[in-house]
C-alpha atoms as a PDB file:
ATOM      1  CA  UNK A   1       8.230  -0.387 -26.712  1.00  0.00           C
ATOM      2  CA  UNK A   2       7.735   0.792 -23.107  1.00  0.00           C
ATOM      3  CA  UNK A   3       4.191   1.874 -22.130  1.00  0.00           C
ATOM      4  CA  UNK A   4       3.583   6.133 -22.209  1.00  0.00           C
ATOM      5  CA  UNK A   5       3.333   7.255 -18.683  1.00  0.00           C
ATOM      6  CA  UNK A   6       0.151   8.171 -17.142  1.00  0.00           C
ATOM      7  CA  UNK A   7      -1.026  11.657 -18.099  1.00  0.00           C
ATOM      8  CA  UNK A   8      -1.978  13.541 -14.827  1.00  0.00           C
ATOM      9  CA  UNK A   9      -3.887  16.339 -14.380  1.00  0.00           C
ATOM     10  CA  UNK A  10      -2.265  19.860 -12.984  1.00  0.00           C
ATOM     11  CA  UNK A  11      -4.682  19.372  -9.940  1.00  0.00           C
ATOM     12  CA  UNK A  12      -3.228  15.902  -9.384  1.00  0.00           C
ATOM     13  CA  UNK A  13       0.666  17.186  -9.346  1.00  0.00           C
ATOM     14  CA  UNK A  14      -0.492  19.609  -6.934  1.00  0.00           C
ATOM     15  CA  UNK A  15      -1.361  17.003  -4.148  1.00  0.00           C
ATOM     16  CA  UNK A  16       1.903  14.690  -5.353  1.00  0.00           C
ATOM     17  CA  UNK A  17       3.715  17.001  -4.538  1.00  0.00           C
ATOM     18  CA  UNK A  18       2.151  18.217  -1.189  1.00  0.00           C
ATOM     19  CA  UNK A  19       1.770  14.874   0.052  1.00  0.00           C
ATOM     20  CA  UNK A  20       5.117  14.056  -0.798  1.00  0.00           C
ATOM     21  CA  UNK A  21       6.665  17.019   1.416  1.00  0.00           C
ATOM     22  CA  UNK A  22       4.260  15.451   4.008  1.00  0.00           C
ATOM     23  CA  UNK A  23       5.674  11.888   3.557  1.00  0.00           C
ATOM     24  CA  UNK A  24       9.514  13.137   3.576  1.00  0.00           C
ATOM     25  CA  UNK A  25       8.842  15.674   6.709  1.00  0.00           C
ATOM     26  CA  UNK A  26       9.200  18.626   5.046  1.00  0.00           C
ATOM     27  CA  UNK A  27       5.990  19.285   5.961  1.00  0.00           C
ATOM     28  CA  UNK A  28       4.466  18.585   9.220  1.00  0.00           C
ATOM     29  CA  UNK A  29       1.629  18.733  11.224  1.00  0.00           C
ATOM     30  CA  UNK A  30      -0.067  21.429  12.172  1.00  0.00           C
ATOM     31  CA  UNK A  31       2.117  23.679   9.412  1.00  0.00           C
ATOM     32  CA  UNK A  32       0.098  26.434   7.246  1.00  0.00           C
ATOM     33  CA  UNK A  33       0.198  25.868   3.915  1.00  0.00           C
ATOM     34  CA  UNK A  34       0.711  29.076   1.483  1.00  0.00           C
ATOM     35  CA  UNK A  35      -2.133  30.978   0.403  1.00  0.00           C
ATOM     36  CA  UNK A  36      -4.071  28.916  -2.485  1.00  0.00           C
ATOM     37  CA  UNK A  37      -3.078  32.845  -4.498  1.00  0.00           C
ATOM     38  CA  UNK A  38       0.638  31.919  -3.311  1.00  0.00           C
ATOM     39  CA  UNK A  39       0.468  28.711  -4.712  1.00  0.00           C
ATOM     40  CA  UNK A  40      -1.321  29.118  -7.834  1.00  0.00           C
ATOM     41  CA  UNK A  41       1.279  31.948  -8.420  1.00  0.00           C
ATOM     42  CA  UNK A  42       4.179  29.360  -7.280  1.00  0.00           C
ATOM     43  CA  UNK A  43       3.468  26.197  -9.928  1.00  0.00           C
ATOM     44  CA  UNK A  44       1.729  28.842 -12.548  1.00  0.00           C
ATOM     45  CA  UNK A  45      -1.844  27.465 -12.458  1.00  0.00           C
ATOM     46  CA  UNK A  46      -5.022  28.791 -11.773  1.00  0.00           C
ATOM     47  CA  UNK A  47      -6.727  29.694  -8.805  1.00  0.00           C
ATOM     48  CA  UNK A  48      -9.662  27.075  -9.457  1.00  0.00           C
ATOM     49  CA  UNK A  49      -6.614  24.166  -9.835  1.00  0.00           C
ATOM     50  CA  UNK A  50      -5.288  24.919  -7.194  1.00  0.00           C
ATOM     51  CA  UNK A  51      -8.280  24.698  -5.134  1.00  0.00           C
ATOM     52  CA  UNK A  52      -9.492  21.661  -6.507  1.00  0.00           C
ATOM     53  CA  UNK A  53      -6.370  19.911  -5.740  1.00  0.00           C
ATOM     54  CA  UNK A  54      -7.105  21.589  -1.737  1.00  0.00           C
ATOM     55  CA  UNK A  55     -10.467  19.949  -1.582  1.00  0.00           C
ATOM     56  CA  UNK A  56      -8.510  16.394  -2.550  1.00  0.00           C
ATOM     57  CA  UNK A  57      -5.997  17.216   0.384  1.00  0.00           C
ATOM     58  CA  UNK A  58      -8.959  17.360   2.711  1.00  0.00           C
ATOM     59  CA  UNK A  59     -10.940  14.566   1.729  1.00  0.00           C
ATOM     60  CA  UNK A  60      -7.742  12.525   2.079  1.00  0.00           C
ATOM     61  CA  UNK A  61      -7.672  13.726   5.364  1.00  0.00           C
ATOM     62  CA  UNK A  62      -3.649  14.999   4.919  1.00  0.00           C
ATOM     63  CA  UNK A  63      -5.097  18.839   5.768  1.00  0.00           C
ATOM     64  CA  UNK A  64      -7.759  20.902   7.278  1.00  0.00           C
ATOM     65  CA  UNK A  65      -9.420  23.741   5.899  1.00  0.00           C
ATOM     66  CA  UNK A  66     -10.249  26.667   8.517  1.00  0.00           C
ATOM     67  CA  UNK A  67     -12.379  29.237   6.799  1.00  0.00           C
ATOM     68  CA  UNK A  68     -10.699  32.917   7.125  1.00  0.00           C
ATOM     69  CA  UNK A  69      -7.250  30.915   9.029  1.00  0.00           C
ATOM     70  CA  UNK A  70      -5.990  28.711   5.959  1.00  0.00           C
ATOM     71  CA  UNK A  71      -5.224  25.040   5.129  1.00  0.00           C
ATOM     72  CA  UNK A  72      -3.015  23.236   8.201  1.00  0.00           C
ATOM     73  CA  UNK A  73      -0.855  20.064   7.568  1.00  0.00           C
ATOM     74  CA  UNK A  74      -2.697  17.154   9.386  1.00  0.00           C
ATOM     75  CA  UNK A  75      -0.034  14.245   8.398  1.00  0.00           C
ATOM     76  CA  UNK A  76      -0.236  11.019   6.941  1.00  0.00           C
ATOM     77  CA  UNK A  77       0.133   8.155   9.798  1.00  0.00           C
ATOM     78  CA  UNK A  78       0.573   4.602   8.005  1.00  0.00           C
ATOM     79  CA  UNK A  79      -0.195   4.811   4.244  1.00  0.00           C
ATOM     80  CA  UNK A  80      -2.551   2.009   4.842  1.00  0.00           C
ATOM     81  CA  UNK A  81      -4.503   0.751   7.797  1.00  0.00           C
ATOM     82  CA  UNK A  82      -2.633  -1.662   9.259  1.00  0.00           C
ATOM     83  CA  UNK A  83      -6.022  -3.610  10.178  1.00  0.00           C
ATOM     84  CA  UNK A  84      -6.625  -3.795   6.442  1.00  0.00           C
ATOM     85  CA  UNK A  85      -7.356  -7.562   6.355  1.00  0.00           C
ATOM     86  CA  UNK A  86      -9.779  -9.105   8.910  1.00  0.00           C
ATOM     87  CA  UNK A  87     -11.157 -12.151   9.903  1.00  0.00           C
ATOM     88  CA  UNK A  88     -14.819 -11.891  11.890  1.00  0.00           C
ATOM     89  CA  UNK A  89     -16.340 -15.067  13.305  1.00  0.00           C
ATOM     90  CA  UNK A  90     -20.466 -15.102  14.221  1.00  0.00           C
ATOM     91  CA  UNK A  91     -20.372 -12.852  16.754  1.00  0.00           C
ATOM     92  CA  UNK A  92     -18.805  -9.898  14.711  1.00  0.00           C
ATOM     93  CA  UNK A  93     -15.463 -10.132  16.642  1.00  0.00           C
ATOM     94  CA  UNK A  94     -12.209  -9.632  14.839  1.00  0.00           C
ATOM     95  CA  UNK A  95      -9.590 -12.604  15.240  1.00  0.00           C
ATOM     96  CA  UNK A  96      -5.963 -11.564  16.167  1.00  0.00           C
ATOM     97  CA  UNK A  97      -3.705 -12.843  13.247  1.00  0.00           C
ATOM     98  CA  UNK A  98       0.208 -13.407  14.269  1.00  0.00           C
ATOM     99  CA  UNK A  99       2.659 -12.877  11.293  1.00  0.00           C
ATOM    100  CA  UNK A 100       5.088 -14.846  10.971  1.00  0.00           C
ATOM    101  CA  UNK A 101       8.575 -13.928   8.563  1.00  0.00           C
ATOM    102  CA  UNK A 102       9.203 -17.103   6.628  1.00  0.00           C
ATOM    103  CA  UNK A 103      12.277 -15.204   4.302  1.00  0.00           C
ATOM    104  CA  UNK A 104      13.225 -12.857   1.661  1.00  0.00           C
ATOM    105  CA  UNK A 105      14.516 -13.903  -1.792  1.00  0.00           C
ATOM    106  CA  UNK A 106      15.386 -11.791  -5.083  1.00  0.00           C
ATOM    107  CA  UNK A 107      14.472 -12.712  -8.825  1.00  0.00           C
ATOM    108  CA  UNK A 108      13.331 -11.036 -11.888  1.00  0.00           C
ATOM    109  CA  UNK A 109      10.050 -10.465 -12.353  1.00  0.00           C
ATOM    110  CA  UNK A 110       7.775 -12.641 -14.381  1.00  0.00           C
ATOM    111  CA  UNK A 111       3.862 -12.725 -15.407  1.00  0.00           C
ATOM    112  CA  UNK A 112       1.851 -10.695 -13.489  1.00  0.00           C
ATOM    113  CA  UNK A 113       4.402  -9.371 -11.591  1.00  0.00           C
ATOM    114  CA  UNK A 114       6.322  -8.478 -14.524  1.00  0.00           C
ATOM    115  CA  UNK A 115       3.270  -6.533 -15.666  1.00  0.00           C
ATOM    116  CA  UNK A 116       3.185  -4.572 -12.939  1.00  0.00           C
ATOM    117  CA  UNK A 117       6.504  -3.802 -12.172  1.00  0.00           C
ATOM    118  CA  UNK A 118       7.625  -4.212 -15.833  1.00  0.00           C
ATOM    119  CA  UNK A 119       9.444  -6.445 -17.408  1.00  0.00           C
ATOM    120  CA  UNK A 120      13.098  -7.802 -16.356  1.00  0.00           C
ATOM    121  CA  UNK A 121      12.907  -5.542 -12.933  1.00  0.00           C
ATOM    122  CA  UNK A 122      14.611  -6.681 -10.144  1.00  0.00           C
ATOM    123  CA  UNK A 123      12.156  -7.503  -7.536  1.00  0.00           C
ATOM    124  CA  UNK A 124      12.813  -8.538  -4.009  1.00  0.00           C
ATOM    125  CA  UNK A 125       9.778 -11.117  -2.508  1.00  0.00           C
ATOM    126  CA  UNK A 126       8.743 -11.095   0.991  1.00  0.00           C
ATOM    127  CA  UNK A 127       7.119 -14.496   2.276  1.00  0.00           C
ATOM    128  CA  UNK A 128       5.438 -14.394   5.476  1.00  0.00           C
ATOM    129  CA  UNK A 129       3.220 -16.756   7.469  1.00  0.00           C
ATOM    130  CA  UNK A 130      -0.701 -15.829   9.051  1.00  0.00           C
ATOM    131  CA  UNK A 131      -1.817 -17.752  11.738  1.00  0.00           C
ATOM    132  CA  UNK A 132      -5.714 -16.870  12.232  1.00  0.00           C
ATOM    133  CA  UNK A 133      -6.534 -17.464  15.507  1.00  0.00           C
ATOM    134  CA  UNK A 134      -4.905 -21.048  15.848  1.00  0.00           C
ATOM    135  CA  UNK A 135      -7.794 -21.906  13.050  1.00  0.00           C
ATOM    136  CA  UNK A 136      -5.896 -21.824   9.977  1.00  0.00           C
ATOM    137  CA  UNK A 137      -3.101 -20.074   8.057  1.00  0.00           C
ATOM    138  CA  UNK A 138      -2.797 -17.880   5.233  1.00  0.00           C
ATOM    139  CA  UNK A 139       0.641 -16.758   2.884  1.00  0.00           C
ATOM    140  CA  UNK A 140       1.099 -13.738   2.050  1.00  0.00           C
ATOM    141  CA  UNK A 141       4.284 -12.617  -0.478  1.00  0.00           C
ATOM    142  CA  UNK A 142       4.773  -8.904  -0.782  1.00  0.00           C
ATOM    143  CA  UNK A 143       6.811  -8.050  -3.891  1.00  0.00           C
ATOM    144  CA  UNK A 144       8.786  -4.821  -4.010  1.00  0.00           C
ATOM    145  CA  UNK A 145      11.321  -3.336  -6.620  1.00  0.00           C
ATOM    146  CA  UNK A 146      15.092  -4.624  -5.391  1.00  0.00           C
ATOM    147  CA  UNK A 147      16.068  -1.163  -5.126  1.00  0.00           C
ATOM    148  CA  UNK A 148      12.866   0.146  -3.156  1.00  0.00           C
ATOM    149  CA  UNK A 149      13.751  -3.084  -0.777  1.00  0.00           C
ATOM    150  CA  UNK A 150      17.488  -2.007  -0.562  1.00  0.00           C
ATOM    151  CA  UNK A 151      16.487   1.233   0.702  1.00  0.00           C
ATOM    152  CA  UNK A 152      14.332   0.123   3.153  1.00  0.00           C
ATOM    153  CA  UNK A 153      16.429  -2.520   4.691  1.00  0.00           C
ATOM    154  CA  UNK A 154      19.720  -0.625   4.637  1.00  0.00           C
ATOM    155  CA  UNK A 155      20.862  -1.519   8.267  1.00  0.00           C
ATOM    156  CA  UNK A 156      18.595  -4.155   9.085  1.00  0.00           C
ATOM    157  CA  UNK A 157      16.284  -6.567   7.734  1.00  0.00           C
ATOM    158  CA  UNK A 158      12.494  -7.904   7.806  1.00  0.00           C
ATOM    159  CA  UNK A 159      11.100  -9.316  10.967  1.00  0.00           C
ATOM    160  CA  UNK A 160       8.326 -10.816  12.195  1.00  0.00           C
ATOM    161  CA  UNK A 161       7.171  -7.557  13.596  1.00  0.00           C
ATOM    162  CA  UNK A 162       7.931  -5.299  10.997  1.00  0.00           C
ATOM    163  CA  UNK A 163       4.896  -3.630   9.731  1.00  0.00           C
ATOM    164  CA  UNK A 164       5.892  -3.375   5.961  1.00  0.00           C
ATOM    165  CA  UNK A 165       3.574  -1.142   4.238  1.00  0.00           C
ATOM    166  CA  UNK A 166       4.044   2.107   7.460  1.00  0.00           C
ATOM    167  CA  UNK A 167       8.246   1.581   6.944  1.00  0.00           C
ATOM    168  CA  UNK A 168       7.523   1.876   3.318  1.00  0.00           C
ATOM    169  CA  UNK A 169       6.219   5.381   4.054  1.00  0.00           C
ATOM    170  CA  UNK A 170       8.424   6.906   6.594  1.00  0.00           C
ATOM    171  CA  UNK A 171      11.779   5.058   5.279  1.00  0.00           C
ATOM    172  CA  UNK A 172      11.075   5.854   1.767  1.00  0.00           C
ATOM    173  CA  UNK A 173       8.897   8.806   2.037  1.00  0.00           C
ATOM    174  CA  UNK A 174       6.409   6.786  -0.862  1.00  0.00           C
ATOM    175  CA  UNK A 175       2.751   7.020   0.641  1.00  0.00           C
ATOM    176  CA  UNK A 176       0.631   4.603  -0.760  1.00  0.00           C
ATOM    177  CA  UNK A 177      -2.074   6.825  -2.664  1.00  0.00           C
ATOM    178  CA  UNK A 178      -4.154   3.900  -4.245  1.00  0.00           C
ATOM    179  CA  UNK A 179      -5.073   0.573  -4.279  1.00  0.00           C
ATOM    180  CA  UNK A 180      -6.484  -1.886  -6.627  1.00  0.00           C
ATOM    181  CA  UNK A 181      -7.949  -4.915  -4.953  1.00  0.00           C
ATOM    182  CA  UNK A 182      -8.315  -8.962  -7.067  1.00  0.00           C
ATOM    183  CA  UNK A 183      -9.700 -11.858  -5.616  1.00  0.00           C
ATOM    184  CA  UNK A 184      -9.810 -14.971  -6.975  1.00  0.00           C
ATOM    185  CA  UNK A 185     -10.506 -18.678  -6.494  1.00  0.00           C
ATOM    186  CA  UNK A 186      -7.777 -21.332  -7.773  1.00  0.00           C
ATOM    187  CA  UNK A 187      -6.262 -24.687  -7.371  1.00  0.00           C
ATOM    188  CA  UNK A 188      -3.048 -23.927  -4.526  1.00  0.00           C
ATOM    189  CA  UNK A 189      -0.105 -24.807  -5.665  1.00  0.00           C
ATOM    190  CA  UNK A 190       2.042 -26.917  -3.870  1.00  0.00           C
ATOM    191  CA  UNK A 191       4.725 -24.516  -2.309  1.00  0.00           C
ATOM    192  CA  UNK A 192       1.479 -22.559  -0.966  1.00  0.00           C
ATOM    193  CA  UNK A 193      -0.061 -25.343   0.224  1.00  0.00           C
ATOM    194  CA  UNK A 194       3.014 -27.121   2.435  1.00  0.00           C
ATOM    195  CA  UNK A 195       3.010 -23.817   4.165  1.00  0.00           C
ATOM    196  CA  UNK A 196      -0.747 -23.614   5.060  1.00  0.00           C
ATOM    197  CA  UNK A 197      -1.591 -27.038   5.303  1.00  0.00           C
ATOM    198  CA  UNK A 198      -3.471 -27.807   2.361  1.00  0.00           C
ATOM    199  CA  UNK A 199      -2.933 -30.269  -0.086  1.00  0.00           C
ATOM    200  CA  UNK A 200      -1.443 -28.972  -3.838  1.00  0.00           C
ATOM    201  CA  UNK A 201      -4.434 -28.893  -6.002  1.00  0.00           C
ATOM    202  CA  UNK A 202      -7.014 -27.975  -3.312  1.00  0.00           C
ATOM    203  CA  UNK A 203      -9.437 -24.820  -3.975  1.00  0.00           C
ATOM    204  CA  UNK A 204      -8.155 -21.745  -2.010  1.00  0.00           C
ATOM    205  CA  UNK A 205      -8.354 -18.013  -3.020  1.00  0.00           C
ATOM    206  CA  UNK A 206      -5.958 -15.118  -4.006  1.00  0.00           C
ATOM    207  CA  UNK A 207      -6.446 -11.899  -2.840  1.00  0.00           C
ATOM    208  CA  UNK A 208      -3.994  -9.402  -4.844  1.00  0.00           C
ATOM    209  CA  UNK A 209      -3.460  -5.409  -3.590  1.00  0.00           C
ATOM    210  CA  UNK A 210      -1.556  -3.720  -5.990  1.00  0.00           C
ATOM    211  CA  UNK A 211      -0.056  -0.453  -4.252  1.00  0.00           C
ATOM    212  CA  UNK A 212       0.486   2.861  -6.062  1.00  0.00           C
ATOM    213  CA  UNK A 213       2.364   6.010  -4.950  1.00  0.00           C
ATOM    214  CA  UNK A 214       3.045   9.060  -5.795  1.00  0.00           C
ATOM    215  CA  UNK A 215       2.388  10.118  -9.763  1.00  0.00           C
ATOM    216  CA  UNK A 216       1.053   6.417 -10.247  1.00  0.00           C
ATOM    217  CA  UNK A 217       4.447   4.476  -9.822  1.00  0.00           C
ATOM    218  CA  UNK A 218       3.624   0.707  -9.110  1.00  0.00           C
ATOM    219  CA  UNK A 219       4.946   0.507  -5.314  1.00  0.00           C
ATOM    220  CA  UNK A 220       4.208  -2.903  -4.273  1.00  0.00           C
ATOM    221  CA  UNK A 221       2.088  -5.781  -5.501  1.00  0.00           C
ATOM    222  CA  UNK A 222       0.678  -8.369  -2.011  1.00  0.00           C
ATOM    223  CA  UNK A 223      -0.751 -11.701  -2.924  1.00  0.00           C
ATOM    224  CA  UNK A 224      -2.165 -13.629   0.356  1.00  0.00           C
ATOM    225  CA  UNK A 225      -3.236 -16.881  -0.070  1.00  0.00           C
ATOM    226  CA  UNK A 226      -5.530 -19.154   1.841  1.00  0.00           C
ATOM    227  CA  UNK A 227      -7.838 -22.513   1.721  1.00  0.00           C
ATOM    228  CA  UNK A 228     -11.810 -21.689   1.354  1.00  0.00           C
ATOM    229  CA  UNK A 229     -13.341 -21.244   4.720  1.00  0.00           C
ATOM    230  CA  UNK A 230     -16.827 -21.357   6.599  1.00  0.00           C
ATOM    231  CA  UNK A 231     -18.588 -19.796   9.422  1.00  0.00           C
ATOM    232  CA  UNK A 232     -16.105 -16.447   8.631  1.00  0.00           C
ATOM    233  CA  UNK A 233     -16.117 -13.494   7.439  1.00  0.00           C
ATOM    234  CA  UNK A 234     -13.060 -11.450   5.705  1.00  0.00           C
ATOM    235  CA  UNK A 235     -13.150  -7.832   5.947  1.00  0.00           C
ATOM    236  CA  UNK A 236     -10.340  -6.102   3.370  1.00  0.00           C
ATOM    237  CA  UNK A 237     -10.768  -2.341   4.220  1.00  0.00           C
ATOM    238  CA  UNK A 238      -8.120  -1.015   2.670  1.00  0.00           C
ATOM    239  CA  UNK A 239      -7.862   3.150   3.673  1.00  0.00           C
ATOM    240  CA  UNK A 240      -5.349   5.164   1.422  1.00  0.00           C
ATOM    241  CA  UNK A 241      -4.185   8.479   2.601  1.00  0.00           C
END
């Protein structure tokens, strides 16, 4: 039996569906939104609903309130920082990392990746090389539904400079809106450890970020992988709109 979907508040549909007029330009910066009385009239909800789901728009930084003027469209940028994931030596200075596209490959998904996408889904699997620095390497596999993927590669395909997570937001008009974040320490297996140079069986660690969108949909599920390392420090500072 398929899981119930998530029950969400009246407040909550209210920003969905602003920030998803944002996302697919309908809305842009610097527009006035209608009247918080226009809008509670609109979607048939009170006053106090409407202006709780205002207040979430703000702190989210997708609008401004201007006492007396209204509430103005600010815009979303990238779903996610695209510095999200940092490496600082002893000096507190952020090392570039160079991404590298090692391929693309469809399946079905399977354990935890059937459990978040649900079971039998068509997933599409993203593989791509970090070099930190010259230092050492991480992989990182970014799993997306096959039809999300289609969509977003219709006349092209994944490079080494293609900055997944901000075309997932302007292609597909599906803001990231939260993020759960898993780390863990394991034995690497041996396909991740020919491609970071670390020996199958060695002690590494998993970081997972699960992406959400709009009305809680599973969006896209990022596993990087690395050996353990000294003298560093990793910064994950994930920032959802």
């Amino acid at each position: 039996m398929a899981d119930s979907p998530p029950v969400i508040s009246k407040a909550r549909a209210i920003v969905d569906i602003i920030i998803s007029d944002i996302a697919a330009g309908r809305l842009k910066s610097g527009d006035r939104l209608p009247s918080e009385r226009v809008l509670a009239s609109k979607y048939d909800i009170s006053l106090g609903t409407v202006q709780r789901a205002m207040q979430v728009l703000a702190q989210r930084g997708a609008i401004t309130r201007e006492h007396g003027r209204g509430s103005f469209v600010r815009g979303l940028g990238a779903s996610i920082d695209t510095r999200y994931l940092r490496f600082r030596d002893a000096k507190d200075r952020n090392l570039p990392l160079y991404w590298h596209l090692i391929d693309w490959h469809v399946g079905t998904a399977a354990d935890g990746v059937a459990q978040f996408f649900g079971a039998a889904c068509s997933i599409v699997c993203i593989e791509r090389w970090v070099d930190v620095d010259g230092r050492f390497a991480l992989l990182s596999k970014l799993f997306l539904r096959r039809k999300d993927f289609d969509a977003l590669f219709r006349d092209d395909e994944p490079r080494d400079d293609t900055n997944l997570r901000e075309l997932i937001s302007q292609r597909l008009s599906l803001p990231t809106m939260r993020i759960e974040q898993r780390m863990a320490f394991e034995p690497l297996d041996a396909d991740v450890g020919r491609f970071i140079g670390s020996r199958a069986g060695a002690k590494g660690f998993m970081l997972e970020l699960r992406g959400y969108t709009v009305r809680d949909r599973p969006l896209s599920l990022q596993r990087i992988y690395g050996a353990l390392f000294s003298e560093l420090t990793l910064v994950v500072d994930v920032k959802v709109i």
